[in-house]
N, C-alpha and C. Protein backbone atom coordinates (compact mmCIF):
# COMPACT_ATOMS: atom_id res chain seq x y z
N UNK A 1 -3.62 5.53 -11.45
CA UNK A 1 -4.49 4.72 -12.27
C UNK A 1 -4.91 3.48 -11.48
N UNK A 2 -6.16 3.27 -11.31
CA UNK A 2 -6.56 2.08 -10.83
C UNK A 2 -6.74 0.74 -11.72
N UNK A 3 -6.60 -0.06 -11.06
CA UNK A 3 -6.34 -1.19 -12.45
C UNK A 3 -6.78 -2.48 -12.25
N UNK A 4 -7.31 -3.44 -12.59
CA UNK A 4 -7.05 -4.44 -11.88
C UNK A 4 -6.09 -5.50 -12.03
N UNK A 5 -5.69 -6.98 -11.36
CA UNK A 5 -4.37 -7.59 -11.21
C UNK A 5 -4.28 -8.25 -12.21
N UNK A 6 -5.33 -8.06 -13.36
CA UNK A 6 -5.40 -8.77 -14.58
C UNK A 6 -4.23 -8.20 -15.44
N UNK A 7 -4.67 -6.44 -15.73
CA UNK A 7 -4.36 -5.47 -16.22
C UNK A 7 -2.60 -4.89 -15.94
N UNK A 8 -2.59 -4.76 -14.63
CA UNK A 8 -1.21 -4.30 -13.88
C UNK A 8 -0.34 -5.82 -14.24
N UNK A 9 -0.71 -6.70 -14.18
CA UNK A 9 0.52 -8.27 -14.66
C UNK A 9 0.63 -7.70 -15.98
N UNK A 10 0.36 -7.35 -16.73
CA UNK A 10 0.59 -7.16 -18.48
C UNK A 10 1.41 -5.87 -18.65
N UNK A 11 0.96 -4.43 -17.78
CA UNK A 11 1.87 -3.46 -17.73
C UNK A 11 3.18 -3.40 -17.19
N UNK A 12 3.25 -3.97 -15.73
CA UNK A 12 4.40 -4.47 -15.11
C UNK A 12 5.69 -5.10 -15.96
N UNK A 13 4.93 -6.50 -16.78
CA UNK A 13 5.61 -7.02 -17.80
C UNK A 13 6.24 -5.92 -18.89
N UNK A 14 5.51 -5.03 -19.30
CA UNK A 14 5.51 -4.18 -20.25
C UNK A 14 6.54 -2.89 -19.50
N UNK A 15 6.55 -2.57 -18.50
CA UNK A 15 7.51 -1.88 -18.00
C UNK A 15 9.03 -2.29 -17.49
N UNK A 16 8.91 -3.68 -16.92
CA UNK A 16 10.40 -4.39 -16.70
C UNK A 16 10.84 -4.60 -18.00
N UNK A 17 10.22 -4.66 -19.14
CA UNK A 17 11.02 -5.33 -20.55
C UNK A 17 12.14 -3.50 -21.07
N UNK A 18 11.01 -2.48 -20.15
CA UNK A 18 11.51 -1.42 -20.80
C UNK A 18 12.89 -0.83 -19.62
N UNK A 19 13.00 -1.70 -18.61
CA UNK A 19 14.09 -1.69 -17.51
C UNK A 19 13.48 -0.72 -16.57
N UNK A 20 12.03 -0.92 -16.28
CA UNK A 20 11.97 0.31 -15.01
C UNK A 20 11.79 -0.60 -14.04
N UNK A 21 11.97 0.06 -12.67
CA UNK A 21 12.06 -0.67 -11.59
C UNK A 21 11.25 -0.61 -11.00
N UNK A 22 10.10 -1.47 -10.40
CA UNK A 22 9.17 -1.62 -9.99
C UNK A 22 8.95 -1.34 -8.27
N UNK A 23 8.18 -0.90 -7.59
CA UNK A 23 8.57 -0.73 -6.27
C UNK A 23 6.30 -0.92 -5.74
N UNK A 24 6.44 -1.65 -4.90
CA UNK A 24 5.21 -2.09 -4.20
C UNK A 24 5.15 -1.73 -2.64
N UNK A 25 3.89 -1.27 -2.44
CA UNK A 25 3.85 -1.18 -1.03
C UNK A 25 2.09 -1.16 -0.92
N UNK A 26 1.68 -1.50 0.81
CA UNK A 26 0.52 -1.72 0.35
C UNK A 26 -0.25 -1.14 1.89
N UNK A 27 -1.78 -1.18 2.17
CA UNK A 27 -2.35 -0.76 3.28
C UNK A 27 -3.63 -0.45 2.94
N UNK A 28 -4.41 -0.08 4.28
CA UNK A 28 -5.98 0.92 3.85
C UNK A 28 -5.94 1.75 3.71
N UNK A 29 -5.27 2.46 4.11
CA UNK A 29 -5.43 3.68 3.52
C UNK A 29 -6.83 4.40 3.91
N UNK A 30 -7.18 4.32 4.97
CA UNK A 30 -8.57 4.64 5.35
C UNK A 30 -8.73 6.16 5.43
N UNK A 31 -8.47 6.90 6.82
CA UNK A 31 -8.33 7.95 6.44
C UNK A 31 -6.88 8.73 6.22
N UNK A 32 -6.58 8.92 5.36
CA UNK A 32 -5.35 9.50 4.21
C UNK A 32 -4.72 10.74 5.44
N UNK A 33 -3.60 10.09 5.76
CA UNK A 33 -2.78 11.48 6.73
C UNK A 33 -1.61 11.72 6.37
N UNK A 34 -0.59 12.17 7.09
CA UNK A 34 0.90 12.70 7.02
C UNK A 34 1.69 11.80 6.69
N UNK A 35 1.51 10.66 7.62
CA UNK A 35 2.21 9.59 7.87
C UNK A 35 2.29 8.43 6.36
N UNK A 36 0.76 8.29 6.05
CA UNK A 36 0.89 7.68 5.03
C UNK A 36 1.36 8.46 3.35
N UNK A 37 1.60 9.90 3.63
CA UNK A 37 1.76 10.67 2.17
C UNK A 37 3.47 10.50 2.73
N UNK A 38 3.89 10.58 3.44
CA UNK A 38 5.43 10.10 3.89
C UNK A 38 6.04 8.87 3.26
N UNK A 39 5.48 7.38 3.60
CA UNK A 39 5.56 6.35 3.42
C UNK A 39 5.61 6.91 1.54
N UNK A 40 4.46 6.90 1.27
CA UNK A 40 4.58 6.84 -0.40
C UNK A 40 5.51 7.54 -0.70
N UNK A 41 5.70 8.32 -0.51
CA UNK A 41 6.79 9.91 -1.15
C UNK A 41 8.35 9.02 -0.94
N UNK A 42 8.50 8.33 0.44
CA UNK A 42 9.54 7.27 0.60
C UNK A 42 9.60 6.16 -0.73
N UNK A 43 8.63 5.48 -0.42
CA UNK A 43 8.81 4.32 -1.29
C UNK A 43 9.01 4.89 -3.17
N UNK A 44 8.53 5.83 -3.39
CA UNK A 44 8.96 6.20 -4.34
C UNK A 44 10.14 6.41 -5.21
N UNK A 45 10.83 7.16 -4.01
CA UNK A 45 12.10 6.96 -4.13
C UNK A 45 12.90 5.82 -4.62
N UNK A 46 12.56 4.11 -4.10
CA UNK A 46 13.43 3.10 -4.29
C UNK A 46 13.07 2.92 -6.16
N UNK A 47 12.30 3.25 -7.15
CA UNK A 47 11.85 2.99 -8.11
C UNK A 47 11.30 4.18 -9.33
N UNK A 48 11.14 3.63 -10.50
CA UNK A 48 10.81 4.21 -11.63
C UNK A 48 9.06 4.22 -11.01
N UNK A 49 8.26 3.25 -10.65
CA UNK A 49 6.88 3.13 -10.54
C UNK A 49 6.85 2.77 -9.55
N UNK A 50 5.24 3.32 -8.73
CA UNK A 50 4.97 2.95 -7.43
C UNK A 50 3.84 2.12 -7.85
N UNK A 51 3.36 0.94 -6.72
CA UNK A 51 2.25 0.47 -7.29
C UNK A 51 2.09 0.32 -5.65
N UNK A 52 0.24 0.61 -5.50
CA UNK A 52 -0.25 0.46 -4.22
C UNK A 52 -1.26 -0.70 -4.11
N UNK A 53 -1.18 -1.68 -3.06
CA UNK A 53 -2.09 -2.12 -3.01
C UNK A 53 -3.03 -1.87 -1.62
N UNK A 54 -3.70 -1.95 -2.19
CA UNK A 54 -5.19 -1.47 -1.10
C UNK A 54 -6.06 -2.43 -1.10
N UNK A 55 -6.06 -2.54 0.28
CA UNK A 55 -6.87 -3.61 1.20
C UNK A 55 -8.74 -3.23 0.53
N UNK A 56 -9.09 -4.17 -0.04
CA UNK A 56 -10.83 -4.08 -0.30
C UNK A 56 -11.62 -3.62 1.23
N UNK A 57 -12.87 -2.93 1.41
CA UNK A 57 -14.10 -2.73 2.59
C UNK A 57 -13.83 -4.32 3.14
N UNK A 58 -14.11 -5.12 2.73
CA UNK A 58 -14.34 -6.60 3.50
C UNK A 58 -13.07 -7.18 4.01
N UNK A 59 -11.67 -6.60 3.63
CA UNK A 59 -10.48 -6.76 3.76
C UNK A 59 -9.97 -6.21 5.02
N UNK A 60 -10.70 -4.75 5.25
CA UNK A 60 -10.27 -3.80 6.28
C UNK A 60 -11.62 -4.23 7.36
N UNK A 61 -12.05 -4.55 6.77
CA UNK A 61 -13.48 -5.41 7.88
C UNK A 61 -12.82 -6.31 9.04
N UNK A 62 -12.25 -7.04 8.19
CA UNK A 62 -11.65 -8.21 8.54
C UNK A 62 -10.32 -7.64 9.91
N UNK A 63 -9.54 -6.74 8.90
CA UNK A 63 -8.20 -6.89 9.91
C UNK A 63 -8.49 -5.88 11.08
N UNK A 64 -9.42 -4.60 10.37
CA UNK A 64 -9.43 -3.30 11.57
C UNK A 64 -10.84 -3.43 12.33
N UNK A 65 -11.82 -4.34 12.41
CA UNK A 65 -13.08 -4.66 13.36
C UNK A 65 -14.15 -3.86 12.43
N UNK A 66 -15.67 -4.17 12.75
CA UNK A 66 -16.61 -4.17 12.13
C UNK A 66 -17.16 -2.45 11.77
N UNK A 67 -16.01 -1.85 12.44
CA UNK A 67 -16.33 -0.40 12.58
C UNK A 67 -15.99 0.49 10.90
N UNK A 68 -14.51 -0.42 10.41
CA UNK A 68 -14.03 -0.08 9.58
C UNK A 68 -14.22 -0.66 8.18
N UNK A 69 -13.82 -0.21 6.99
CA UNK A 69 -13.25 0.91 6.96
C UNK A 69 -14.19 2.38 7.23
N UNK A 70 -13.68 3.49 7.26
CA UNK A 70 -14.76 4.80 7.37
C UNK A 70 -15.37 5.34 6.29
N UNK A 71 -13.59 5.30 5.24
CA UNK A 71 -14.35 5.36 3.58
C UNK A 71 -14.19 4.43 2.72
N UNK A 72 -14.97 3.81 2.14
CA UNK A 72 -15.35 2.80 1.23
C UNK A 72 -14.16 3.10 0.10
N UNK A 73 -13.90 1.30 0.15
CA UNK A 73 -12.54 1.65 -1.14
C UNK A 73 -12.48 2.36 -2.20
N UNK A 74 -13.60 2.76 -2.96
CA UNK A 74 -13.79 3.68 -4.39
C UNK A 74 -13.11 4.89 -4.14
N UNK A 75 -13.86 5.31 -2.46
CA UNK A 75 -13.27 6.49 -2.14
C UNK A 75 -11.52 7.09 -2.05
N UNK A 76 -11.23 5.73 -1.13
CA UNK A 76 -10.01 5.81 -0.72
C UNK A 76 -9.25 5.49 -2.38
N UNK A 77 -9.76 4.64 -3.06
CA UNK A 77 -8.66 4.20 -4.05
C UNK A 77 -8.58 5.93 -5.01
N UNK A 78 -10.13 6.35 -5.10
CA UNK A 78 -9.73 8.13 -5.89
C UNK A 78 -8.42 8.89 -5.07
N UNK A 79 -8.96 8.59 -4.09
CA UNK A 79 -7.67 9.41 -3.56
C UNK A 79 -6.29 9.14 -3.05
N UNK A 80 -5.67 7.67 -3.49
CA UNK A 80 -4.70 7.46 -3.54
C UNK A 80 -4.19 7.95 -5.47
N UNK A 81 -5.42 7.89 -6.00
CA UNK A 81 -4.80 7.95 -7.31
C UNK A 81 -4.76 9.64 -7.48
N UNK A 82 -4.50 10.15 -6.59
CA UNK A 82 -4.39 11.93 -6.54
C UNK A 82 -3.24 12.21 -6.43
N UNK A 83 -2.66 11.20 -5.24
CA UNK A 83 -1.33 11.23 -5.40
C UNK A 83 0.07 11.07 -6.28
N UNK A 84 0.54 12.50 -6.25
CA UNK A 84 1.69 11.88 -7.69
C UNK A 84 3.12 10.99 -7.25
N UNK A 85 2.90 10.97 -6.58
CA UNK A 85 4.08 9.25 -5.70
C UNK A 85 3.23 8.36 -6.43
N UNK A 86 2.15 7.83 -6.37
CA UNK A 86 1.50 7.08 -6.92
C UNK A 86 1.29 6.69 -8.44
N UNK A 87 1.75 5.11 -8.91
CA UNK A 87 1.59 4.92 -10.39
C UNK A 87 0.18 4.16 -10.62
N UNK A 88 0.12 3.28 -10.17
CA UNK A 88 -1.03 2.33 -10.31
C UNK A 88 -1.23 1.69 -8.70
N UNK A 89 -2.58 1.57 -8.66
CA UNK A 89 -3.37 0.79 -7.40
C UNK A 89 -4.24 -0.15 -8.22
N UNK A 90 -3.93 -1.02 -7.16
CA UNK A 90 -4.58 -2.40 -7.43
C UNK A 90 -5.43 -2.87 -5.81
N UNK A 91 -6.63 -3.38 -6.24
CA UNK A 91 -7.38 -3.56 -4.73
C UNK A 91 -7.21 -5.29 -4.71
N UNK A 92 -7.33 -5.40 -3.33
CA UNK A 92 -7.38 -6.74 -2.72
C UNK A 92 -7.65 -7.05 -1.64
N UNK A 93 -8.80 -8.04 -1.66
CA UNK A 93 -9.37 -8.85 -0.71
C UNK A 93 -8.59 -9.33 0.07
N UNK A 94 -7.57 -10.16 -0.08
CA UNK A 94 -7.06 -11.03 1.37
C UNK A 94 -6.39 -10.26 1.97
N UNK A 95 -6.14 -10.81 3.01
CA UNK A 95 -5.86 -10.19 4.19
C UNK A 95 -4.03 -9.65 4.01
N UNK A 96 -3.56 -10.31 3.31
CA UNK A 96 -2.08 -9.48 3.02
C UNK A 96 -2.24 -9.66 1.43
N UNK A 97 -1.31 -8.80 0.92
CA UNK A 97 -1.17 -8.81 -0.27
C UNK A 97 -0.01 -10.08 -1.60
N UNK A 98 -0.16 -11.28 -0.23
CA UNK A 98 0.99 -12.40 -0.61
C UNK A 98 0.98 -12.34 -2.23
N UNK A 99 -0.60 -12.52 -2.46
CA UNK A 99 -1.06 -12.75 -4.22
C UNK A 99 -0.11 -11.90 -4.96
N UNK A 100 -1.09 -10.55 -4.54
CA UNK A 100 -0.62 -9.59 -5.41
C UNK A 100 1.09 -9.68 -5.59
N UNK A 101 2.06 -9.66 -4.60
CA UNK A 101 2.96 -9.41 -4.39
C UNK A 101 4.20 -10.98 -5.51
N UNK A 102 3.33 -11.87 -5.71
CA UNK A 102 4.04 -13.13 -6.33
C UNK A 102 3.72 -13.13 -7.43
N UNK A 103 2.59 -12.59 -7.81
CA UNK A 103 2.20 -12.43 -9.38
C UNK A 103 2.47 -11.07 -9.76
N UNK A 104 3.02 -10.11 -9.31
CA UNK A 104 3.42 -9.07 -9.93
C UNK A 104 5.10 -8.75 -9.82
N UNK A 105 5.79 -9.64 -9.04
CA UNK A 105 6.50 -9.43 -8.93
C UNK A 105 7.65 -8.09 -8.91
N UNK A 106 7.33 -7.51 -8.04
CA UNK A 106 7.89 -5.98 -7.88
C UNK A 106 9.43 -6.35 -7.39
N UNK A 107 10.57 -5.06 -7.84
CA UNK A 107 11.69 -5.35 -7.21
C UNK A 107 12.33 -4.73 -5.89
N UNK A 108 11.14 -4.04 -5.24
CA UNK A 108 11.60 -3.90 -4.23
C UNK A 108 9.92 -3.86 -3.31
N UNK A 109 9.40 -4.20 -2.23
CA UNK A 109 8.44 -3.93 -1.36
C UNK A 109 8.79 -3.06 0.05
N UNK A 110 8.16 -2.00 0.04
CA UNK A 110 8.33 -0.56 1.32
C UNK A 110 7.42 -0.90 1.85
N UNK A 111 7.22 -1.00 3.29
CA UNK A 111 6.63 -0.77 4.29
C UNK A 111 7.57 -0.18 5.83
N UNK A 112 6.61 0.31 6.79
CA UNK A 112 7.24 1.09 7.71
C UNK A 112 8.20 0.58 8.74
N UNK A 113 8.94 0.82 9.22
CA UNK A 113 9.69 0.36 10.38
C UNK A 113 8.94 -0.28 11.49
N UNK A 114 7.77 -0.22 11.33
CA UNK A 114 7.11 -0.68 12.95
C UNK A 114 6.56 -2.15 12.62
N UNK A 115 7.17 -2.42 11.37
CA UNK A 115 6.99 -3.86 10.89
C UNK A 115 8.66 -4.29 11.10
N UNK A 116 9.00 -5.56 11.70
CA UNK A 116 9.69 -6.14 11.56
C UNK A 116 10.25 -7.08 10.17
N UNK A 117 11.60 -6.85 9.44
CA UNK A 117 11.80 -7.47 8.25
C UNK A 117 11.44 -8.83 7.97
N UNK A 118 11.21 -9.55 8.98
CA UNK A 118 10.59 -10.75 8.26
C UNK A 118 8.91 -10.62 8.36
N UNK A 119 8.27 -10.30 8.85
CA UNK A 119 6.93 -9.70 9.29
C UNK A 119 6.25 -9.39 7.91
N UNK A 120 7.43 -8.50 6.95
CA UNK A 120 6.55 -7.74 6.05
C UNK A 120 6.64 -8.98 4.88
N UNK A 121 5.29 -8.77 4.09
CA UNK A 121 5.06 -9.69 3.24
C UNK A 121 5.93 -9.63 2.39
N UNK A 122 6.26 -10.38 1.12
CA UNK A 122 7.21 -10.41 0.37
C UNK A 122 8.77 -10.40 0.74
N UNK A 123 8.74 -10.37 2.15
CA UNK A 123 9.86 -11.07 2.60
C UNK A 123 10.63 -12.24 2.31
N UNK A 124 11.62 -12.21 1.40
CA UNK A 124 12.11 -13.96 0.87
C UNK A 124 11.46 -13.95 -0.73
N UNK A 125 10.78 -12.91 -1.18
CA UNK A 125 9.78 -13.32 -2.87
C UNK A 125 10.49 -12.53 -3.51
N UNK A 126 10.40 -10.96 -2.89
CA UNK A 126 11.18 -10.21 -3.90
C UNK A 126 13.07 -9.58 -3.86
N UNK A 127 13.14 -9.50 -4.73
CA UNK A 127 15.36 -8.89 -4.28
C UNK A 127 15.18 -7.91 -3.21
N UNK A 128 14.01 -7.03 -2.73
CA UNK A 128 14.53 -6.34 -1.85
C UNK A 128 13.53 -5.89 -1.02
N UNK A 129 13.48 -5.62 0.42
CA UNK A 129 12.74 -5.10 1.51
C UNK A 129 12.93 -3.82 1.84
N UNK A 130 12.52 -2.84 1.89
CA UNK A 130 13.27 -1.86 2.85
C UNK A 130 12.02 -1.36 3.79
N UNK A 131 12.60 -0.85 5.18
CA UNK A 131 11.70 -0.07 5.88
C UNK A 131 11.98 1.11 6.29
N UNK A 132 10.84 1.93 6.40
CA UNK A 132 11.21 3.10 6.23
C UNK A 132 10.56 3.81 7.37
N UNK A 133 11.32 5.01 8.20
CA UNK A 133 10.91 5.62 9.04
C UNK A 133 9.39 5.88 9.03
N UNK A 134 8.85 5.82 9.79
CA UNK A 134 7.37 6.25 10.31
C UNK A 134 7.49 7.53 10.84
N UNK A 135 6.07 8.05 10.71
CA UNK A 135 6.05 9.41 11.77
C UNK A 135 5.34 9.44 12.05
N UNK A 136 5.97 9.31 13.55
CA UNK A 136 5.59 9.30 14.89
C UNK A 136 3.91 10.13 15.00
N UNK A 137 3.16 9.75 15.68
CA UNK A 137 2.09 10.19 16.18
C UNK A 137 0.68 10.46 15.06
N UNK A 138 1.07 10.02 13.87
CA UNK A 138 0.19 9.36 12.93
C UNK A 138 -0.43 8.13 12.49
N UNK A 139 -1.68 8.04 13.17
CA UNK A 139 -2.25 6.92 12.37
C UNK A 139 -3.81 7.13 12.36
N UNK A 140 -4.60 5.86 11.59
CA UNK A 140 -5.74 6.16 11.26
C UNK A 140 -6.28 6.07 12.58
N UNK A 141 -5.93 5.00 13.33
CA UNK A 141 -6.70 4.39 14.61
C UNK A 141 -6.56 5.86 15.31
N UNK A 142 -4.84 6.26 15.55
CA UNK A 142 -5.11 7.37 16.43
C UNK A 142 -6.20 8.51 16.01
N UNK A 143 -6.33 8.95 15.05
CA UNK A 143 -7.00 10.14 14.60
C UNK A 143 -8.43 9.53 15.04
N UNK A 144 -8.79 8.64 14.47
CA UNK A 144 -10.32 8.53 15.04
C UNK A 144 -10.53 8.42 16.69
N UNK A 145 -9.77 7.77 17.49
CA UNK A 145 -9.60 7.71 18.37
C UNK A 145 -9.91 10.24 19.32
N UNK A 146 -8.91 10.30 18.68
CA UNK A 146 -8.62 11.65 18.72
C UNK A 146 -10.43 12.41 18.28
N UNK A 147 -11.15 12.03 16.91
CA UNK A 147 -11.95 12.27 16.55
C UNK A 147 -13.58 12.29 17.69
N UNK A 148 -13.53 11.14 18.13
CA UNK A 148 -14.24 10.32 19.50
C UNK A 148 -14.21 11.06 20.45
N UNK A 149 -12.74 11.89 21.10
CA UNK A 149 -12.59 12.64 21.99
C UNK A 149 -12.04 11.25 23.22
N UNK A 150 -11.86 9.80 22.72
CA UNK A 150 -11.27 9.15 23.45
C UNK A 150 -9.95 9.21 23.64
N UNK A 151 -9.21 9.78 22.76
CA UNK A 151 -7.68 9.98 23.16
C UNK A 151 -7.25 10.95 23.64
């Protein structure tokens, strides 16, 4: 379900009162591979609900160069919401998800091992961090790269 941070603060509320455990993780999600259906299927695990946040077109502008993103967030956000690891996505503009992550207060935030524990946002906000194995030889950059015939 896509939602916005208006909407997900009121459900969130509405789901911790009912004791589920909230679990956040976030990215572009540009083009959708192995690596990232891994990560979710992981983070799932730490919680009752997954909630994704996804970087806005002007967001992924910003961090991945003027090339990106490839598919426009509507796209990418349908198809994170395909996923059944997935509870609710929420989109966002800035460049990390600090906002999202202090006003929704999740009890645990997943991101990959190739982030260092203080590195990942919500480091110090929420009770818990975890990182979680990556796999190896997946990413968006590589695949397009691969796509190009430059790699």
């Amino acid at each position: 379900m896509i939602v916005s941070l208006k909407k997900l603060k009121s459900i969130v509320k509405q789901l911790k009162q009912q004791g589920k455990k909230i679990v956040f993780t976030n990215g572009c999600f540009d083009i959708l591979h192995r690596g990232h259906i891994t990560l979710l299927k992981k983070a799932k695990k730490y919680g009752d609900v997954l909630i994704v946040g996804l970087n806005t077109d002007d967001s992924v502008k910003r961090l991945k160069g003027k090339n990106r993103p490839i598919n426009p967030q509507n796209v990418r956000a349908e198809i994170l919401d395909s996923i059944k690891y997935v509870d609710y996505i929420v989109l966002f503009n800035e460049d990390t998800p600090y906002k999202l992550i202090t006003e929704l207060r999740p009890d645990v935030v997943v991101k990959g091992k190739d982030y260092k524990p203080k590195e990942i946002v919500g480091w110090g906000v929420v009770p818990k961090v975890v990182r979680v194995d990556i796999v190896e030889g997946f990413s968006t950059t590589g695949l397009i790269k691969k796509i190009k015939g430059t790699k």
